[in-house]
PDB file of N, CA and C in Angstrom:
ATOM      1  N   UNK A   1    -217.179 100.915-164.052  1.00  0.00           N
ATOM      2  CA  UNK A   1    -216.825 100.023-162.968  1.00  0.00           C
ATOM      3  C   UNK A   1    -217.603  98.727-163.093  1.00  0.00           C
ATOM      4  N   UNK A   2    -216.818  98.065-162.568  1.00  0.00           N
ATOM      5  CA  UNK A   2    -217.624  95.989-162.593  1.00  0.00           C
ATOM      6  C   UNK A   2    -217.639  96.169-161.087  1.00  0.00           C
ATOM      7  N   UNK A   3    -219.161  95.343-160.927  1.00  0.00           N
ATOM      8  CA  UNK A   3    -219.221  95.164-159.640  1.00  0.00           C
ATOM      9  C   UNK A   3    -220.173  93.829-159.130  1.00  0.00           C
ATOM     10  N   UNK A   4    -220.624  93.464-158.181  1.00  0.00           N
ATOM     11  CA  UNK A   4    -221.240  92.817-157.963  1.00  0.00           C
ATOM     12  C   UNK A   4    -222.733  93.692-157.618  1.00  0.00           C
ATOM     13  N   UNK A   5    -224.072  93.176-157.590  1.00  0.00           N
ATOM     14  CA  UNK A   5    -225.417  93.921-157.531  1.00  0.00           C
ATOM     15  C   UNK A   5    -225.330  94.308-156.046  1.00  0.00           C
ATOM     16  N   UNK A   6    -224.703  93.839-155.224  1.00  0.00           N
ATOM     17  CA  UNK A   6    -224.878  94.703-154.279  1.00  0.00           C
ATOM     18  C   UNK A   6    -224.058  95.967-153.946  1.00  0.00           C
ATOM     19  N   UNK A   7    -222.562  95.967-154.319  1.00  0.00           N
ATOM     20  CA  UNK A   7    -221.937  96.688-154.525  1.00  0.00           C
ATOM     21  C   UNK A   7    -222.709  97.856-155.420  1.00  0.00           C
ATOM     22  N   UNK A   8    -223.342  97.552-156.568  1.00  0.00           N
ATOM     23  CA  UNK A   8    -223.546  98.518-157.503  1.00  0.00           C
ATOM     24  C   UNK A   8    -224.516  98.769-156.729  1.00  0.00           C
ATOM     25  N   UNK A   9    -225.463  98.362-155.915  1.00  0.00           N
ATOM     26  CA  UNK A   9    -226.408  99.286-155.337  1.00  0.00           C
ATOM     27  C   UNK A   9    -226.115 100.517-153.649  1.00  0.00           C
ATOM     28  N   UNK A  10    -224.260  99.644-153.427  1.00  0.00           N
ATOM     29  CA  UNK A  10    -224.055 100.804-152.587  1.00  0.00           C
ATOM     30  C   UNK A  10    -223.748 102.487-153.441  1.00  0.00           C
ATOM     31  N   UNK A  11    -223.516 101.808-154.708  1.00  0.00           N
ATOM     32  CA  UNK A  11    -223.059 103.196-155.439  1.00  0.00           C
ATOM     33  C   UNK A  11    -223.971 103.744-156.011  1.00  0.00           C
ATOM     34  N   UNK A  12    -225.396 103.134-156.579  1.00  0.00           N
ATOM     35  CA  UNK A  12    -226.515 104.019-156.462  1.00  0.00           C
ATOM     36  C   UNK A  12    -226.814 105.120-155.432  1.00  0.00           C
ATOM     37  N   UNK A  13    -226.354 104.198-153.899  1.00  0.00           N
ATOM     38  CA  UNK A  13    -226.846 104.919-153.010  1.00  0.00           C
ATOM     39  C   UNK A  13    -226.126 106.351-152.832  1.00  0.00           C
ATOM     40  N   UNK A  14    -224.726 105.962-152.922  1.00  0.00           N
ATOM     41  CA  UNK A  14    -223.686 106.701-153.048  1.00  0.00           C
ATOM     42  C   UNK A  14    -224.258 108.022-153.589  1.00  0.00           C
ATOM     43  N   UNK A  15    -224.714 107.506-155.348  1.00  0.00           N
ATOM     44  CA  UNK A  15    -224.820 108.522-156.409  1.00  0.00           C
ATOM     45  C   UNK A  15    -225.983 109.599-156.132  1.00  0.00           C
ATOM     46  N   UNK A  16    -226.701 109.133-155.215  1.00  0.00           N
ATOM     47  CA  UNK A  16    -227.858 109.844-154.805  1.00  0.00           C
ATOM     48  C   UNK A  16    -227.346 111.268-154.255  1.00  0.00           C
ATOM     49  N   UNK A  17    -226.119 111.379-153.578  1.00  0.00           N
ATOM     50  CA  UNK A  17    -225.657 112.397-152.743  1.00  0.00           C
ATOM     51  C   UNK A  17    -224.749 113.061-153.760  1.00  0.00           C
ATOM     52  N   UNK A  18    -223.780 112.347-154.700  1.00  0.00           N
ATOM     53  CA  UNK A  18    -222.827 113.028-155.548  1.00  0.00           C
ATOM     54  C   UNK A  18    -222.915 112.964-156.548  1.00  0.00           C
ATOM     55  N   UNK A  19    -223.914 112.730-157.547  1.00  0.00           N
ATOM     56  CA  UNK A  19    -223.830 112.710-158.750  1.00  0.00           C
ATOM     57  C   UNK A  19    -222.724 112.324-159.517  1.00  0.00           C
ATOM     58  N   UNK A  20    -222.515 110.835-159.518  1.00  0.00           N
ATOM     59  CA  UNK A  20    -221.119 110.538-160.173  1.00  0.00           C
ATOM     60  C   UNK A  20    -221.334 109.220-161.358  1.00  0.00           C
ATOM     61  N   UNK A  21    -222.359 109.325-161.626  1.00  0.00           N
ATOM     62  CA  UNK A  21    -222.863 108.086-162.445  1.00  0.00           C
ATOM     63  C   UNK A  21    -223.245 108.766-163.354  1.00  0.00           C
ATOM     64  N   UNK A  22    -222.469 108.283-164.754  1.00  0.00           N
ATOM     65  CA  UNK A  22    -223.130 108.894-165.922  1.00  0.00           C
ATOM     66  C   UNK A  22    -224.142 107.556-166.481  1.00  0.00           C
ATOM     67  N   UNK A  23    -223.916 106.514-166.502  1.00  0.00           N
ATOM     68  CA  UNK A  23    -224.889 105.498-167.313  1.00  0.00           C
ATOM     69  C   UNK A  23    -224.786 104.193-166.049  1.00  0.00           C
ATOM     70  N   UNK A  24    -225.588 103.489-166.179  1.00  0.00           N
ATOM     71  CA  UNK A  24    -226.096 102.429-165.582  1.00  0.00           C
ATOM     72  C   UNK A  24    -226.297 101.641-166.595  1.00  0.00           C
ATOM     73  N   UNK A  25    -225.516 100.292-166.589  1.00  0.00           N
ATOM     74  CA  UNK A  25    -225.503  99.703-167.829  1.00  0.00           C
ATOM     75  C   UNK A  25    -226.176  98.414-167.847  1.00  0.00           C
ATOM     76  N   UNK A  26    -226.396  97.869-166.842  1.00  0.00           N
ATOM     77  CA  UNK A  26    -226.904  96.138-166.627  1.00  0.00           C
ATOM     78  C   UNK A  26    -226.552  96.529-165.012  1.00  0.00           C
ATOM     79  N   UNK A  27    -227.245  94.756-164.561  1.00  0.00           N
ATOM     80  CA  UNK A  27    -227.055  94.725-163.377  1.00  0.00           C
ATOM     81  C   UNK A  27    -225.650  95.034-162.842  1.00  0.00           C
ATOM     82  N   UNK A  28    -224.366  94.678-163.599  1.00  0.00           N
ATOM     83  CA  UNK A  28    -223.281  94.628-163.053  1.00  0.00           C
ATOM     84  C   UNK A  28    -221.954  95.929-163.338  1.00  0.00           C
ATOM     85  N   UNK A  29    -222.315  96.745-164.123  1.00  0.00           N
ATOM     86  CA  UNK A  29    -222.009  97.691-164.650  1.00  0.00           C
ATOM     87  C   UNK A  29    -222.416  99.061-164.827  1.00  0.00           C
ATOM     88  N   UNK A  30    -221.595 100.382-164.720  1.00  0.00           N
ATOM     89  CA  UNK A  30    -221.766 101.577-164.306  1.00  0.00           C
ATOM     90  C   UNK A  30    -220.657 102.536-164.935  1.00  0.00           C
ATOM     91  N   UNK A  31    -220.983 103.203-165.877  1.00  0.00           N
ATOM     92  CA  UNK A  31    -220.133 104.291-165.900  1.00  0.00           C
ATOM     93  C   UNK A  31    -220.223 105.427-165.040  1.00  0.00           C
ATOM     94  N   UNK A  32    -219.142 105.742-164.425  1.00  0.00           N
ATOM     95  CA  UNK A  32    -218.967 107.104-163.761  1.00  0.00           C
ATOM     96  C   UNK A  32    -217.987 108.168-164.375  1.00  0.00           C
ATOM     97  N   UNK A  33    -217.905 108.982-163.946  1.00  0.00           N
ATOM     98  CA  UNK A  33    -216.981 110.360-164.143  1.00  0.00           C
ATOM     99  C   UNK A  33    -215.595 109.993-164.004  1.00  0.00           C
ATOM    100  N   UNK A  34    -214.789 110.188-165.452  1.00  0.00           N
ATOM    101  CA  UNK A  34    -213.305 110.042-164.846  1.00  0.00           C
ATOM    102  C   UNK A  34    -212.604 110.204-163.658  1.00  0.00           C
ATOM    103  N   UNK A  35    -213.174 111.946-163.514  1.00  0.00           N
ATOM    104  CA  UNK A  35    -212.042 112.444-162.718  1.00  0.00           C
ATOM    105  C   UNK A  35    -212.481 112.139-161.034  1.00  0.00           C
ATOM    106  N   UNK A  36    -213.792 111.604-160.981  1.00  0.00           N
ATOM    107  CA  UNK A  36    -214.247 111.178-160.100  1.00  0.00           C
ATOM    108  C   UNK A  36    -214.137 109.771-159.672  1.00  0.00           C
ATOM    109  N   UNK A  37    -213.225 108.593-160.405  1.00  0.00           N
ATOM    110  CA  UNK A  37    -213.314 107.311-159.895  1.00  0.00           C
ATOM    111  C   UNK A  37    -212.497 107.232-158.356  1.00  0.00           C
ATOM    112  N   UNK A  38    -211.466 107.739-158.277  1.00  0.00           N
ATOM    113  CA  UNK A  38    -210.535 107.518-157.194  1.00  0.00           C
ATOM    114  C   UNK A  38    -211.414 107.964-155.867  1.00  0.00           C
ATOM    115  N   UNK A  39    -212.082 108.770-155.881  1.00  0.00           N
ATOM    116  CA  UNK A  39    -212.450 109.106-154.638  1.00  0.00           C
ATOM    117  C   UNK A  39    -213.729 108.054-154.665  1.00  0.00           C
ATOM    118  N   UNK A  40    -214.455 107.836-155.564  1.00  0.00           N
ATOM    119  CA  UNK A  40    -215.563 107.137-155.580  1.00  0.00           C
ATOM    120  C   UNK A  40    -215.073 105.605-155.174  1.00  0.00           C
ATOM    121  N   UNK A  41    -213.707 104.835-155.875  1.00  0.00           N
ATOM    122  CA  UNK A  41    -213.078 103.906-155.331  1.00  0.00           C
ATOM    123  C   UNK A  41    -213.124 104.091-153.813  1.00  0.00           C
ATOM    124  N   UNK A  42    -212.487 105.036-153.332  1.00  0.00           N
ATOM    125  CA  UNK A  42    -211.986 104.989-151.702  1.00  0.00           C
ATOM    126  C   UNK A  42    -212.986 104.935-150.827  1.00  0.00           C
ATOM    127  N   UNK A  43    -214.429 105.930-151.062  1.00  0.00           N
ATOM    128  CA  UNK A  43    -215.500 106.233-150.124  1.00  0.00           C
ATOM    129  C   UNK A  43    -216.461 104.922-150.291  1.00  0.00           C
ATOM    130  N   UNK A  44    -216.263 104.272-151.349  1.00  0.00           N
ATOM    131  CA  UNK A  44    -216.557 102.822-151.263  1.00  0.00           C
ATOM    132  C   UNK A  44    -215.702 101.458-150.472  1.00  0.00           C
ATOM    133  N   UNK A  45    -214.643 102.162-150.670  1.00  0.00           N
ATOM    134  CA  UNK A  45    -213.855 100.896-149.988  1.00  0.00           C
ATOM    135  C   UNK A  45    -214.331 101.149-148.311  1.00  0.00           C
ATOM    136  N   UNK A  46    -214.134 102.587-147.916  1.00  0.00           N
ATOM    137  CA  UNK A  46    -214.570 103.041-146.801  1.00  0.00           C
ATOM    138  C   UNK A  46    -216.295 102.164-146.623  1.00  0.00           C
ATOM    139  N   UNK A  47    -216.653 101.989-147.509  1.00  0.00           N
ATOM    140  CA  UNK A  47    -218.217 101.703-146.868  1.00  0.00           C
ATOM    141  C   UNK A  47    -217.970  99.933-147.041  1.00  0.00           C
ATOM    142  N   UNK A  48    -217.678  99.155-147.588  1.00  0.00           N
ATOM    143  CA  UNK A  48    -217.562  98.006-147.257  1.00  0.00           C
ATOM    144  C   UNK A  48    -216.618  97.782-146.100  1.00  0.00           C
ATOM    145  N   UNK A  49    -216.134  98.330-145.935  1.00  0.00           N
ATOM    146  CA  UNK A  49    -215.180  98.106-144.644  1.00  0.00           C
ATOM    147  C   UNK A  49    -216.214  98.071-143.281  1.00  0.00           C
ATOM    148  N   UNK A  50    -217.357  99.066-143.456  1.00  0.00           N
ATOM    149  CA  UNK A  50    -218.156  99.056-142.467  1.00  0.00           C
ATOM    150  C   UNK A  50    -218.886  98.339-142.125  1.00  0.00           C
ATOM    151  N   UNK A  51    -219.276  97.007-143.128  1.00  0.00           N
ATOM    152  CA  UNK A  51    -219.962  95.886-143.535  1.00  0.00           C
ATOM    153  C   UNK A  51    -219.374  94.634-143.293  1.00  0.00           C
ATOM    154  N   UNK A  52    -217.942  95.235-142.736  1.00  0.00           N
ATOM    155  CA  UNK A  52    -217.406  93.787-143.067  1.00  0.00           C
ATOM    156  C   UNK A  52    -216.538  93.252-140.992  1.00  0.00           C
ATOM    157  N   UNK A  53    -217.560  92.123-141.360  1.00  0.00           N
ATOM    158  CA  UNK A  53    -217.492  91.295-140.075  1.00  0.00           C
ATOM    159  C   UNK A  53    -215.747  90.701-139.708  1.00  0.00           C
ATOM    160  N   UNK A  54    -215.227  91.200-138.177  1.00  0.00           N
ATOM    161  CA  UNK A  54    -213.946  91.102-138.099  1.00  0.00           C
ATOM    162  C   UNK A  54    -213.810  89.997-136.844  1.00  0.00           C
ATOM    163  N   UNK A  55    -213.152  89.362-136.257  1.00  0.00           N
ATOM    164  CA  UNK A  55    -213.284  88.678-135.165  1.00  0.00           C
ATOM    165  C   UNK A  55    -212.714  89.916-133.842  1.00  0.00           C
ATOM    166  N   UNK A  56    -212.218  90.851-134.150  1.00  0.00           N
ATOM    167  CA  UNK A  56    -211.445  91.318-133.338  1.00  0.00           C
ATOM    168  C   UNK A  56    -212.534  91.909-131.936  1.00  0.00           C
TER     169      UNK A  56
END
């Protein structure tokens, strides 16, 4: 996955609980588990969503 450093450090945080990171490559880059990207995609999208300022 490409990400930005903060992003990649929600998925550190992430990885702490699920073990889904096989390599850590540079600041901006991360291999994870195939069969594990989709959910790792979603429970991330789920967590920026929580971050993210709405007018409503």
């Amino acid at each position: 996955l490409c990400s930005d450093s903060a992003v990649k450090q929600i998925l550190l945080t992430m990885n702490e609980k699920q073990s889904f990171i096989i390599e850590d490559l540079d600041d901006f880059h991360i291999v994870i588990k195939a069969d594990e990207e989709w959910r790792v995609r979603r429970e991330l999208e789920a967590e920026l969503e929580k971050n993210t300022y709405t007018l409503d």
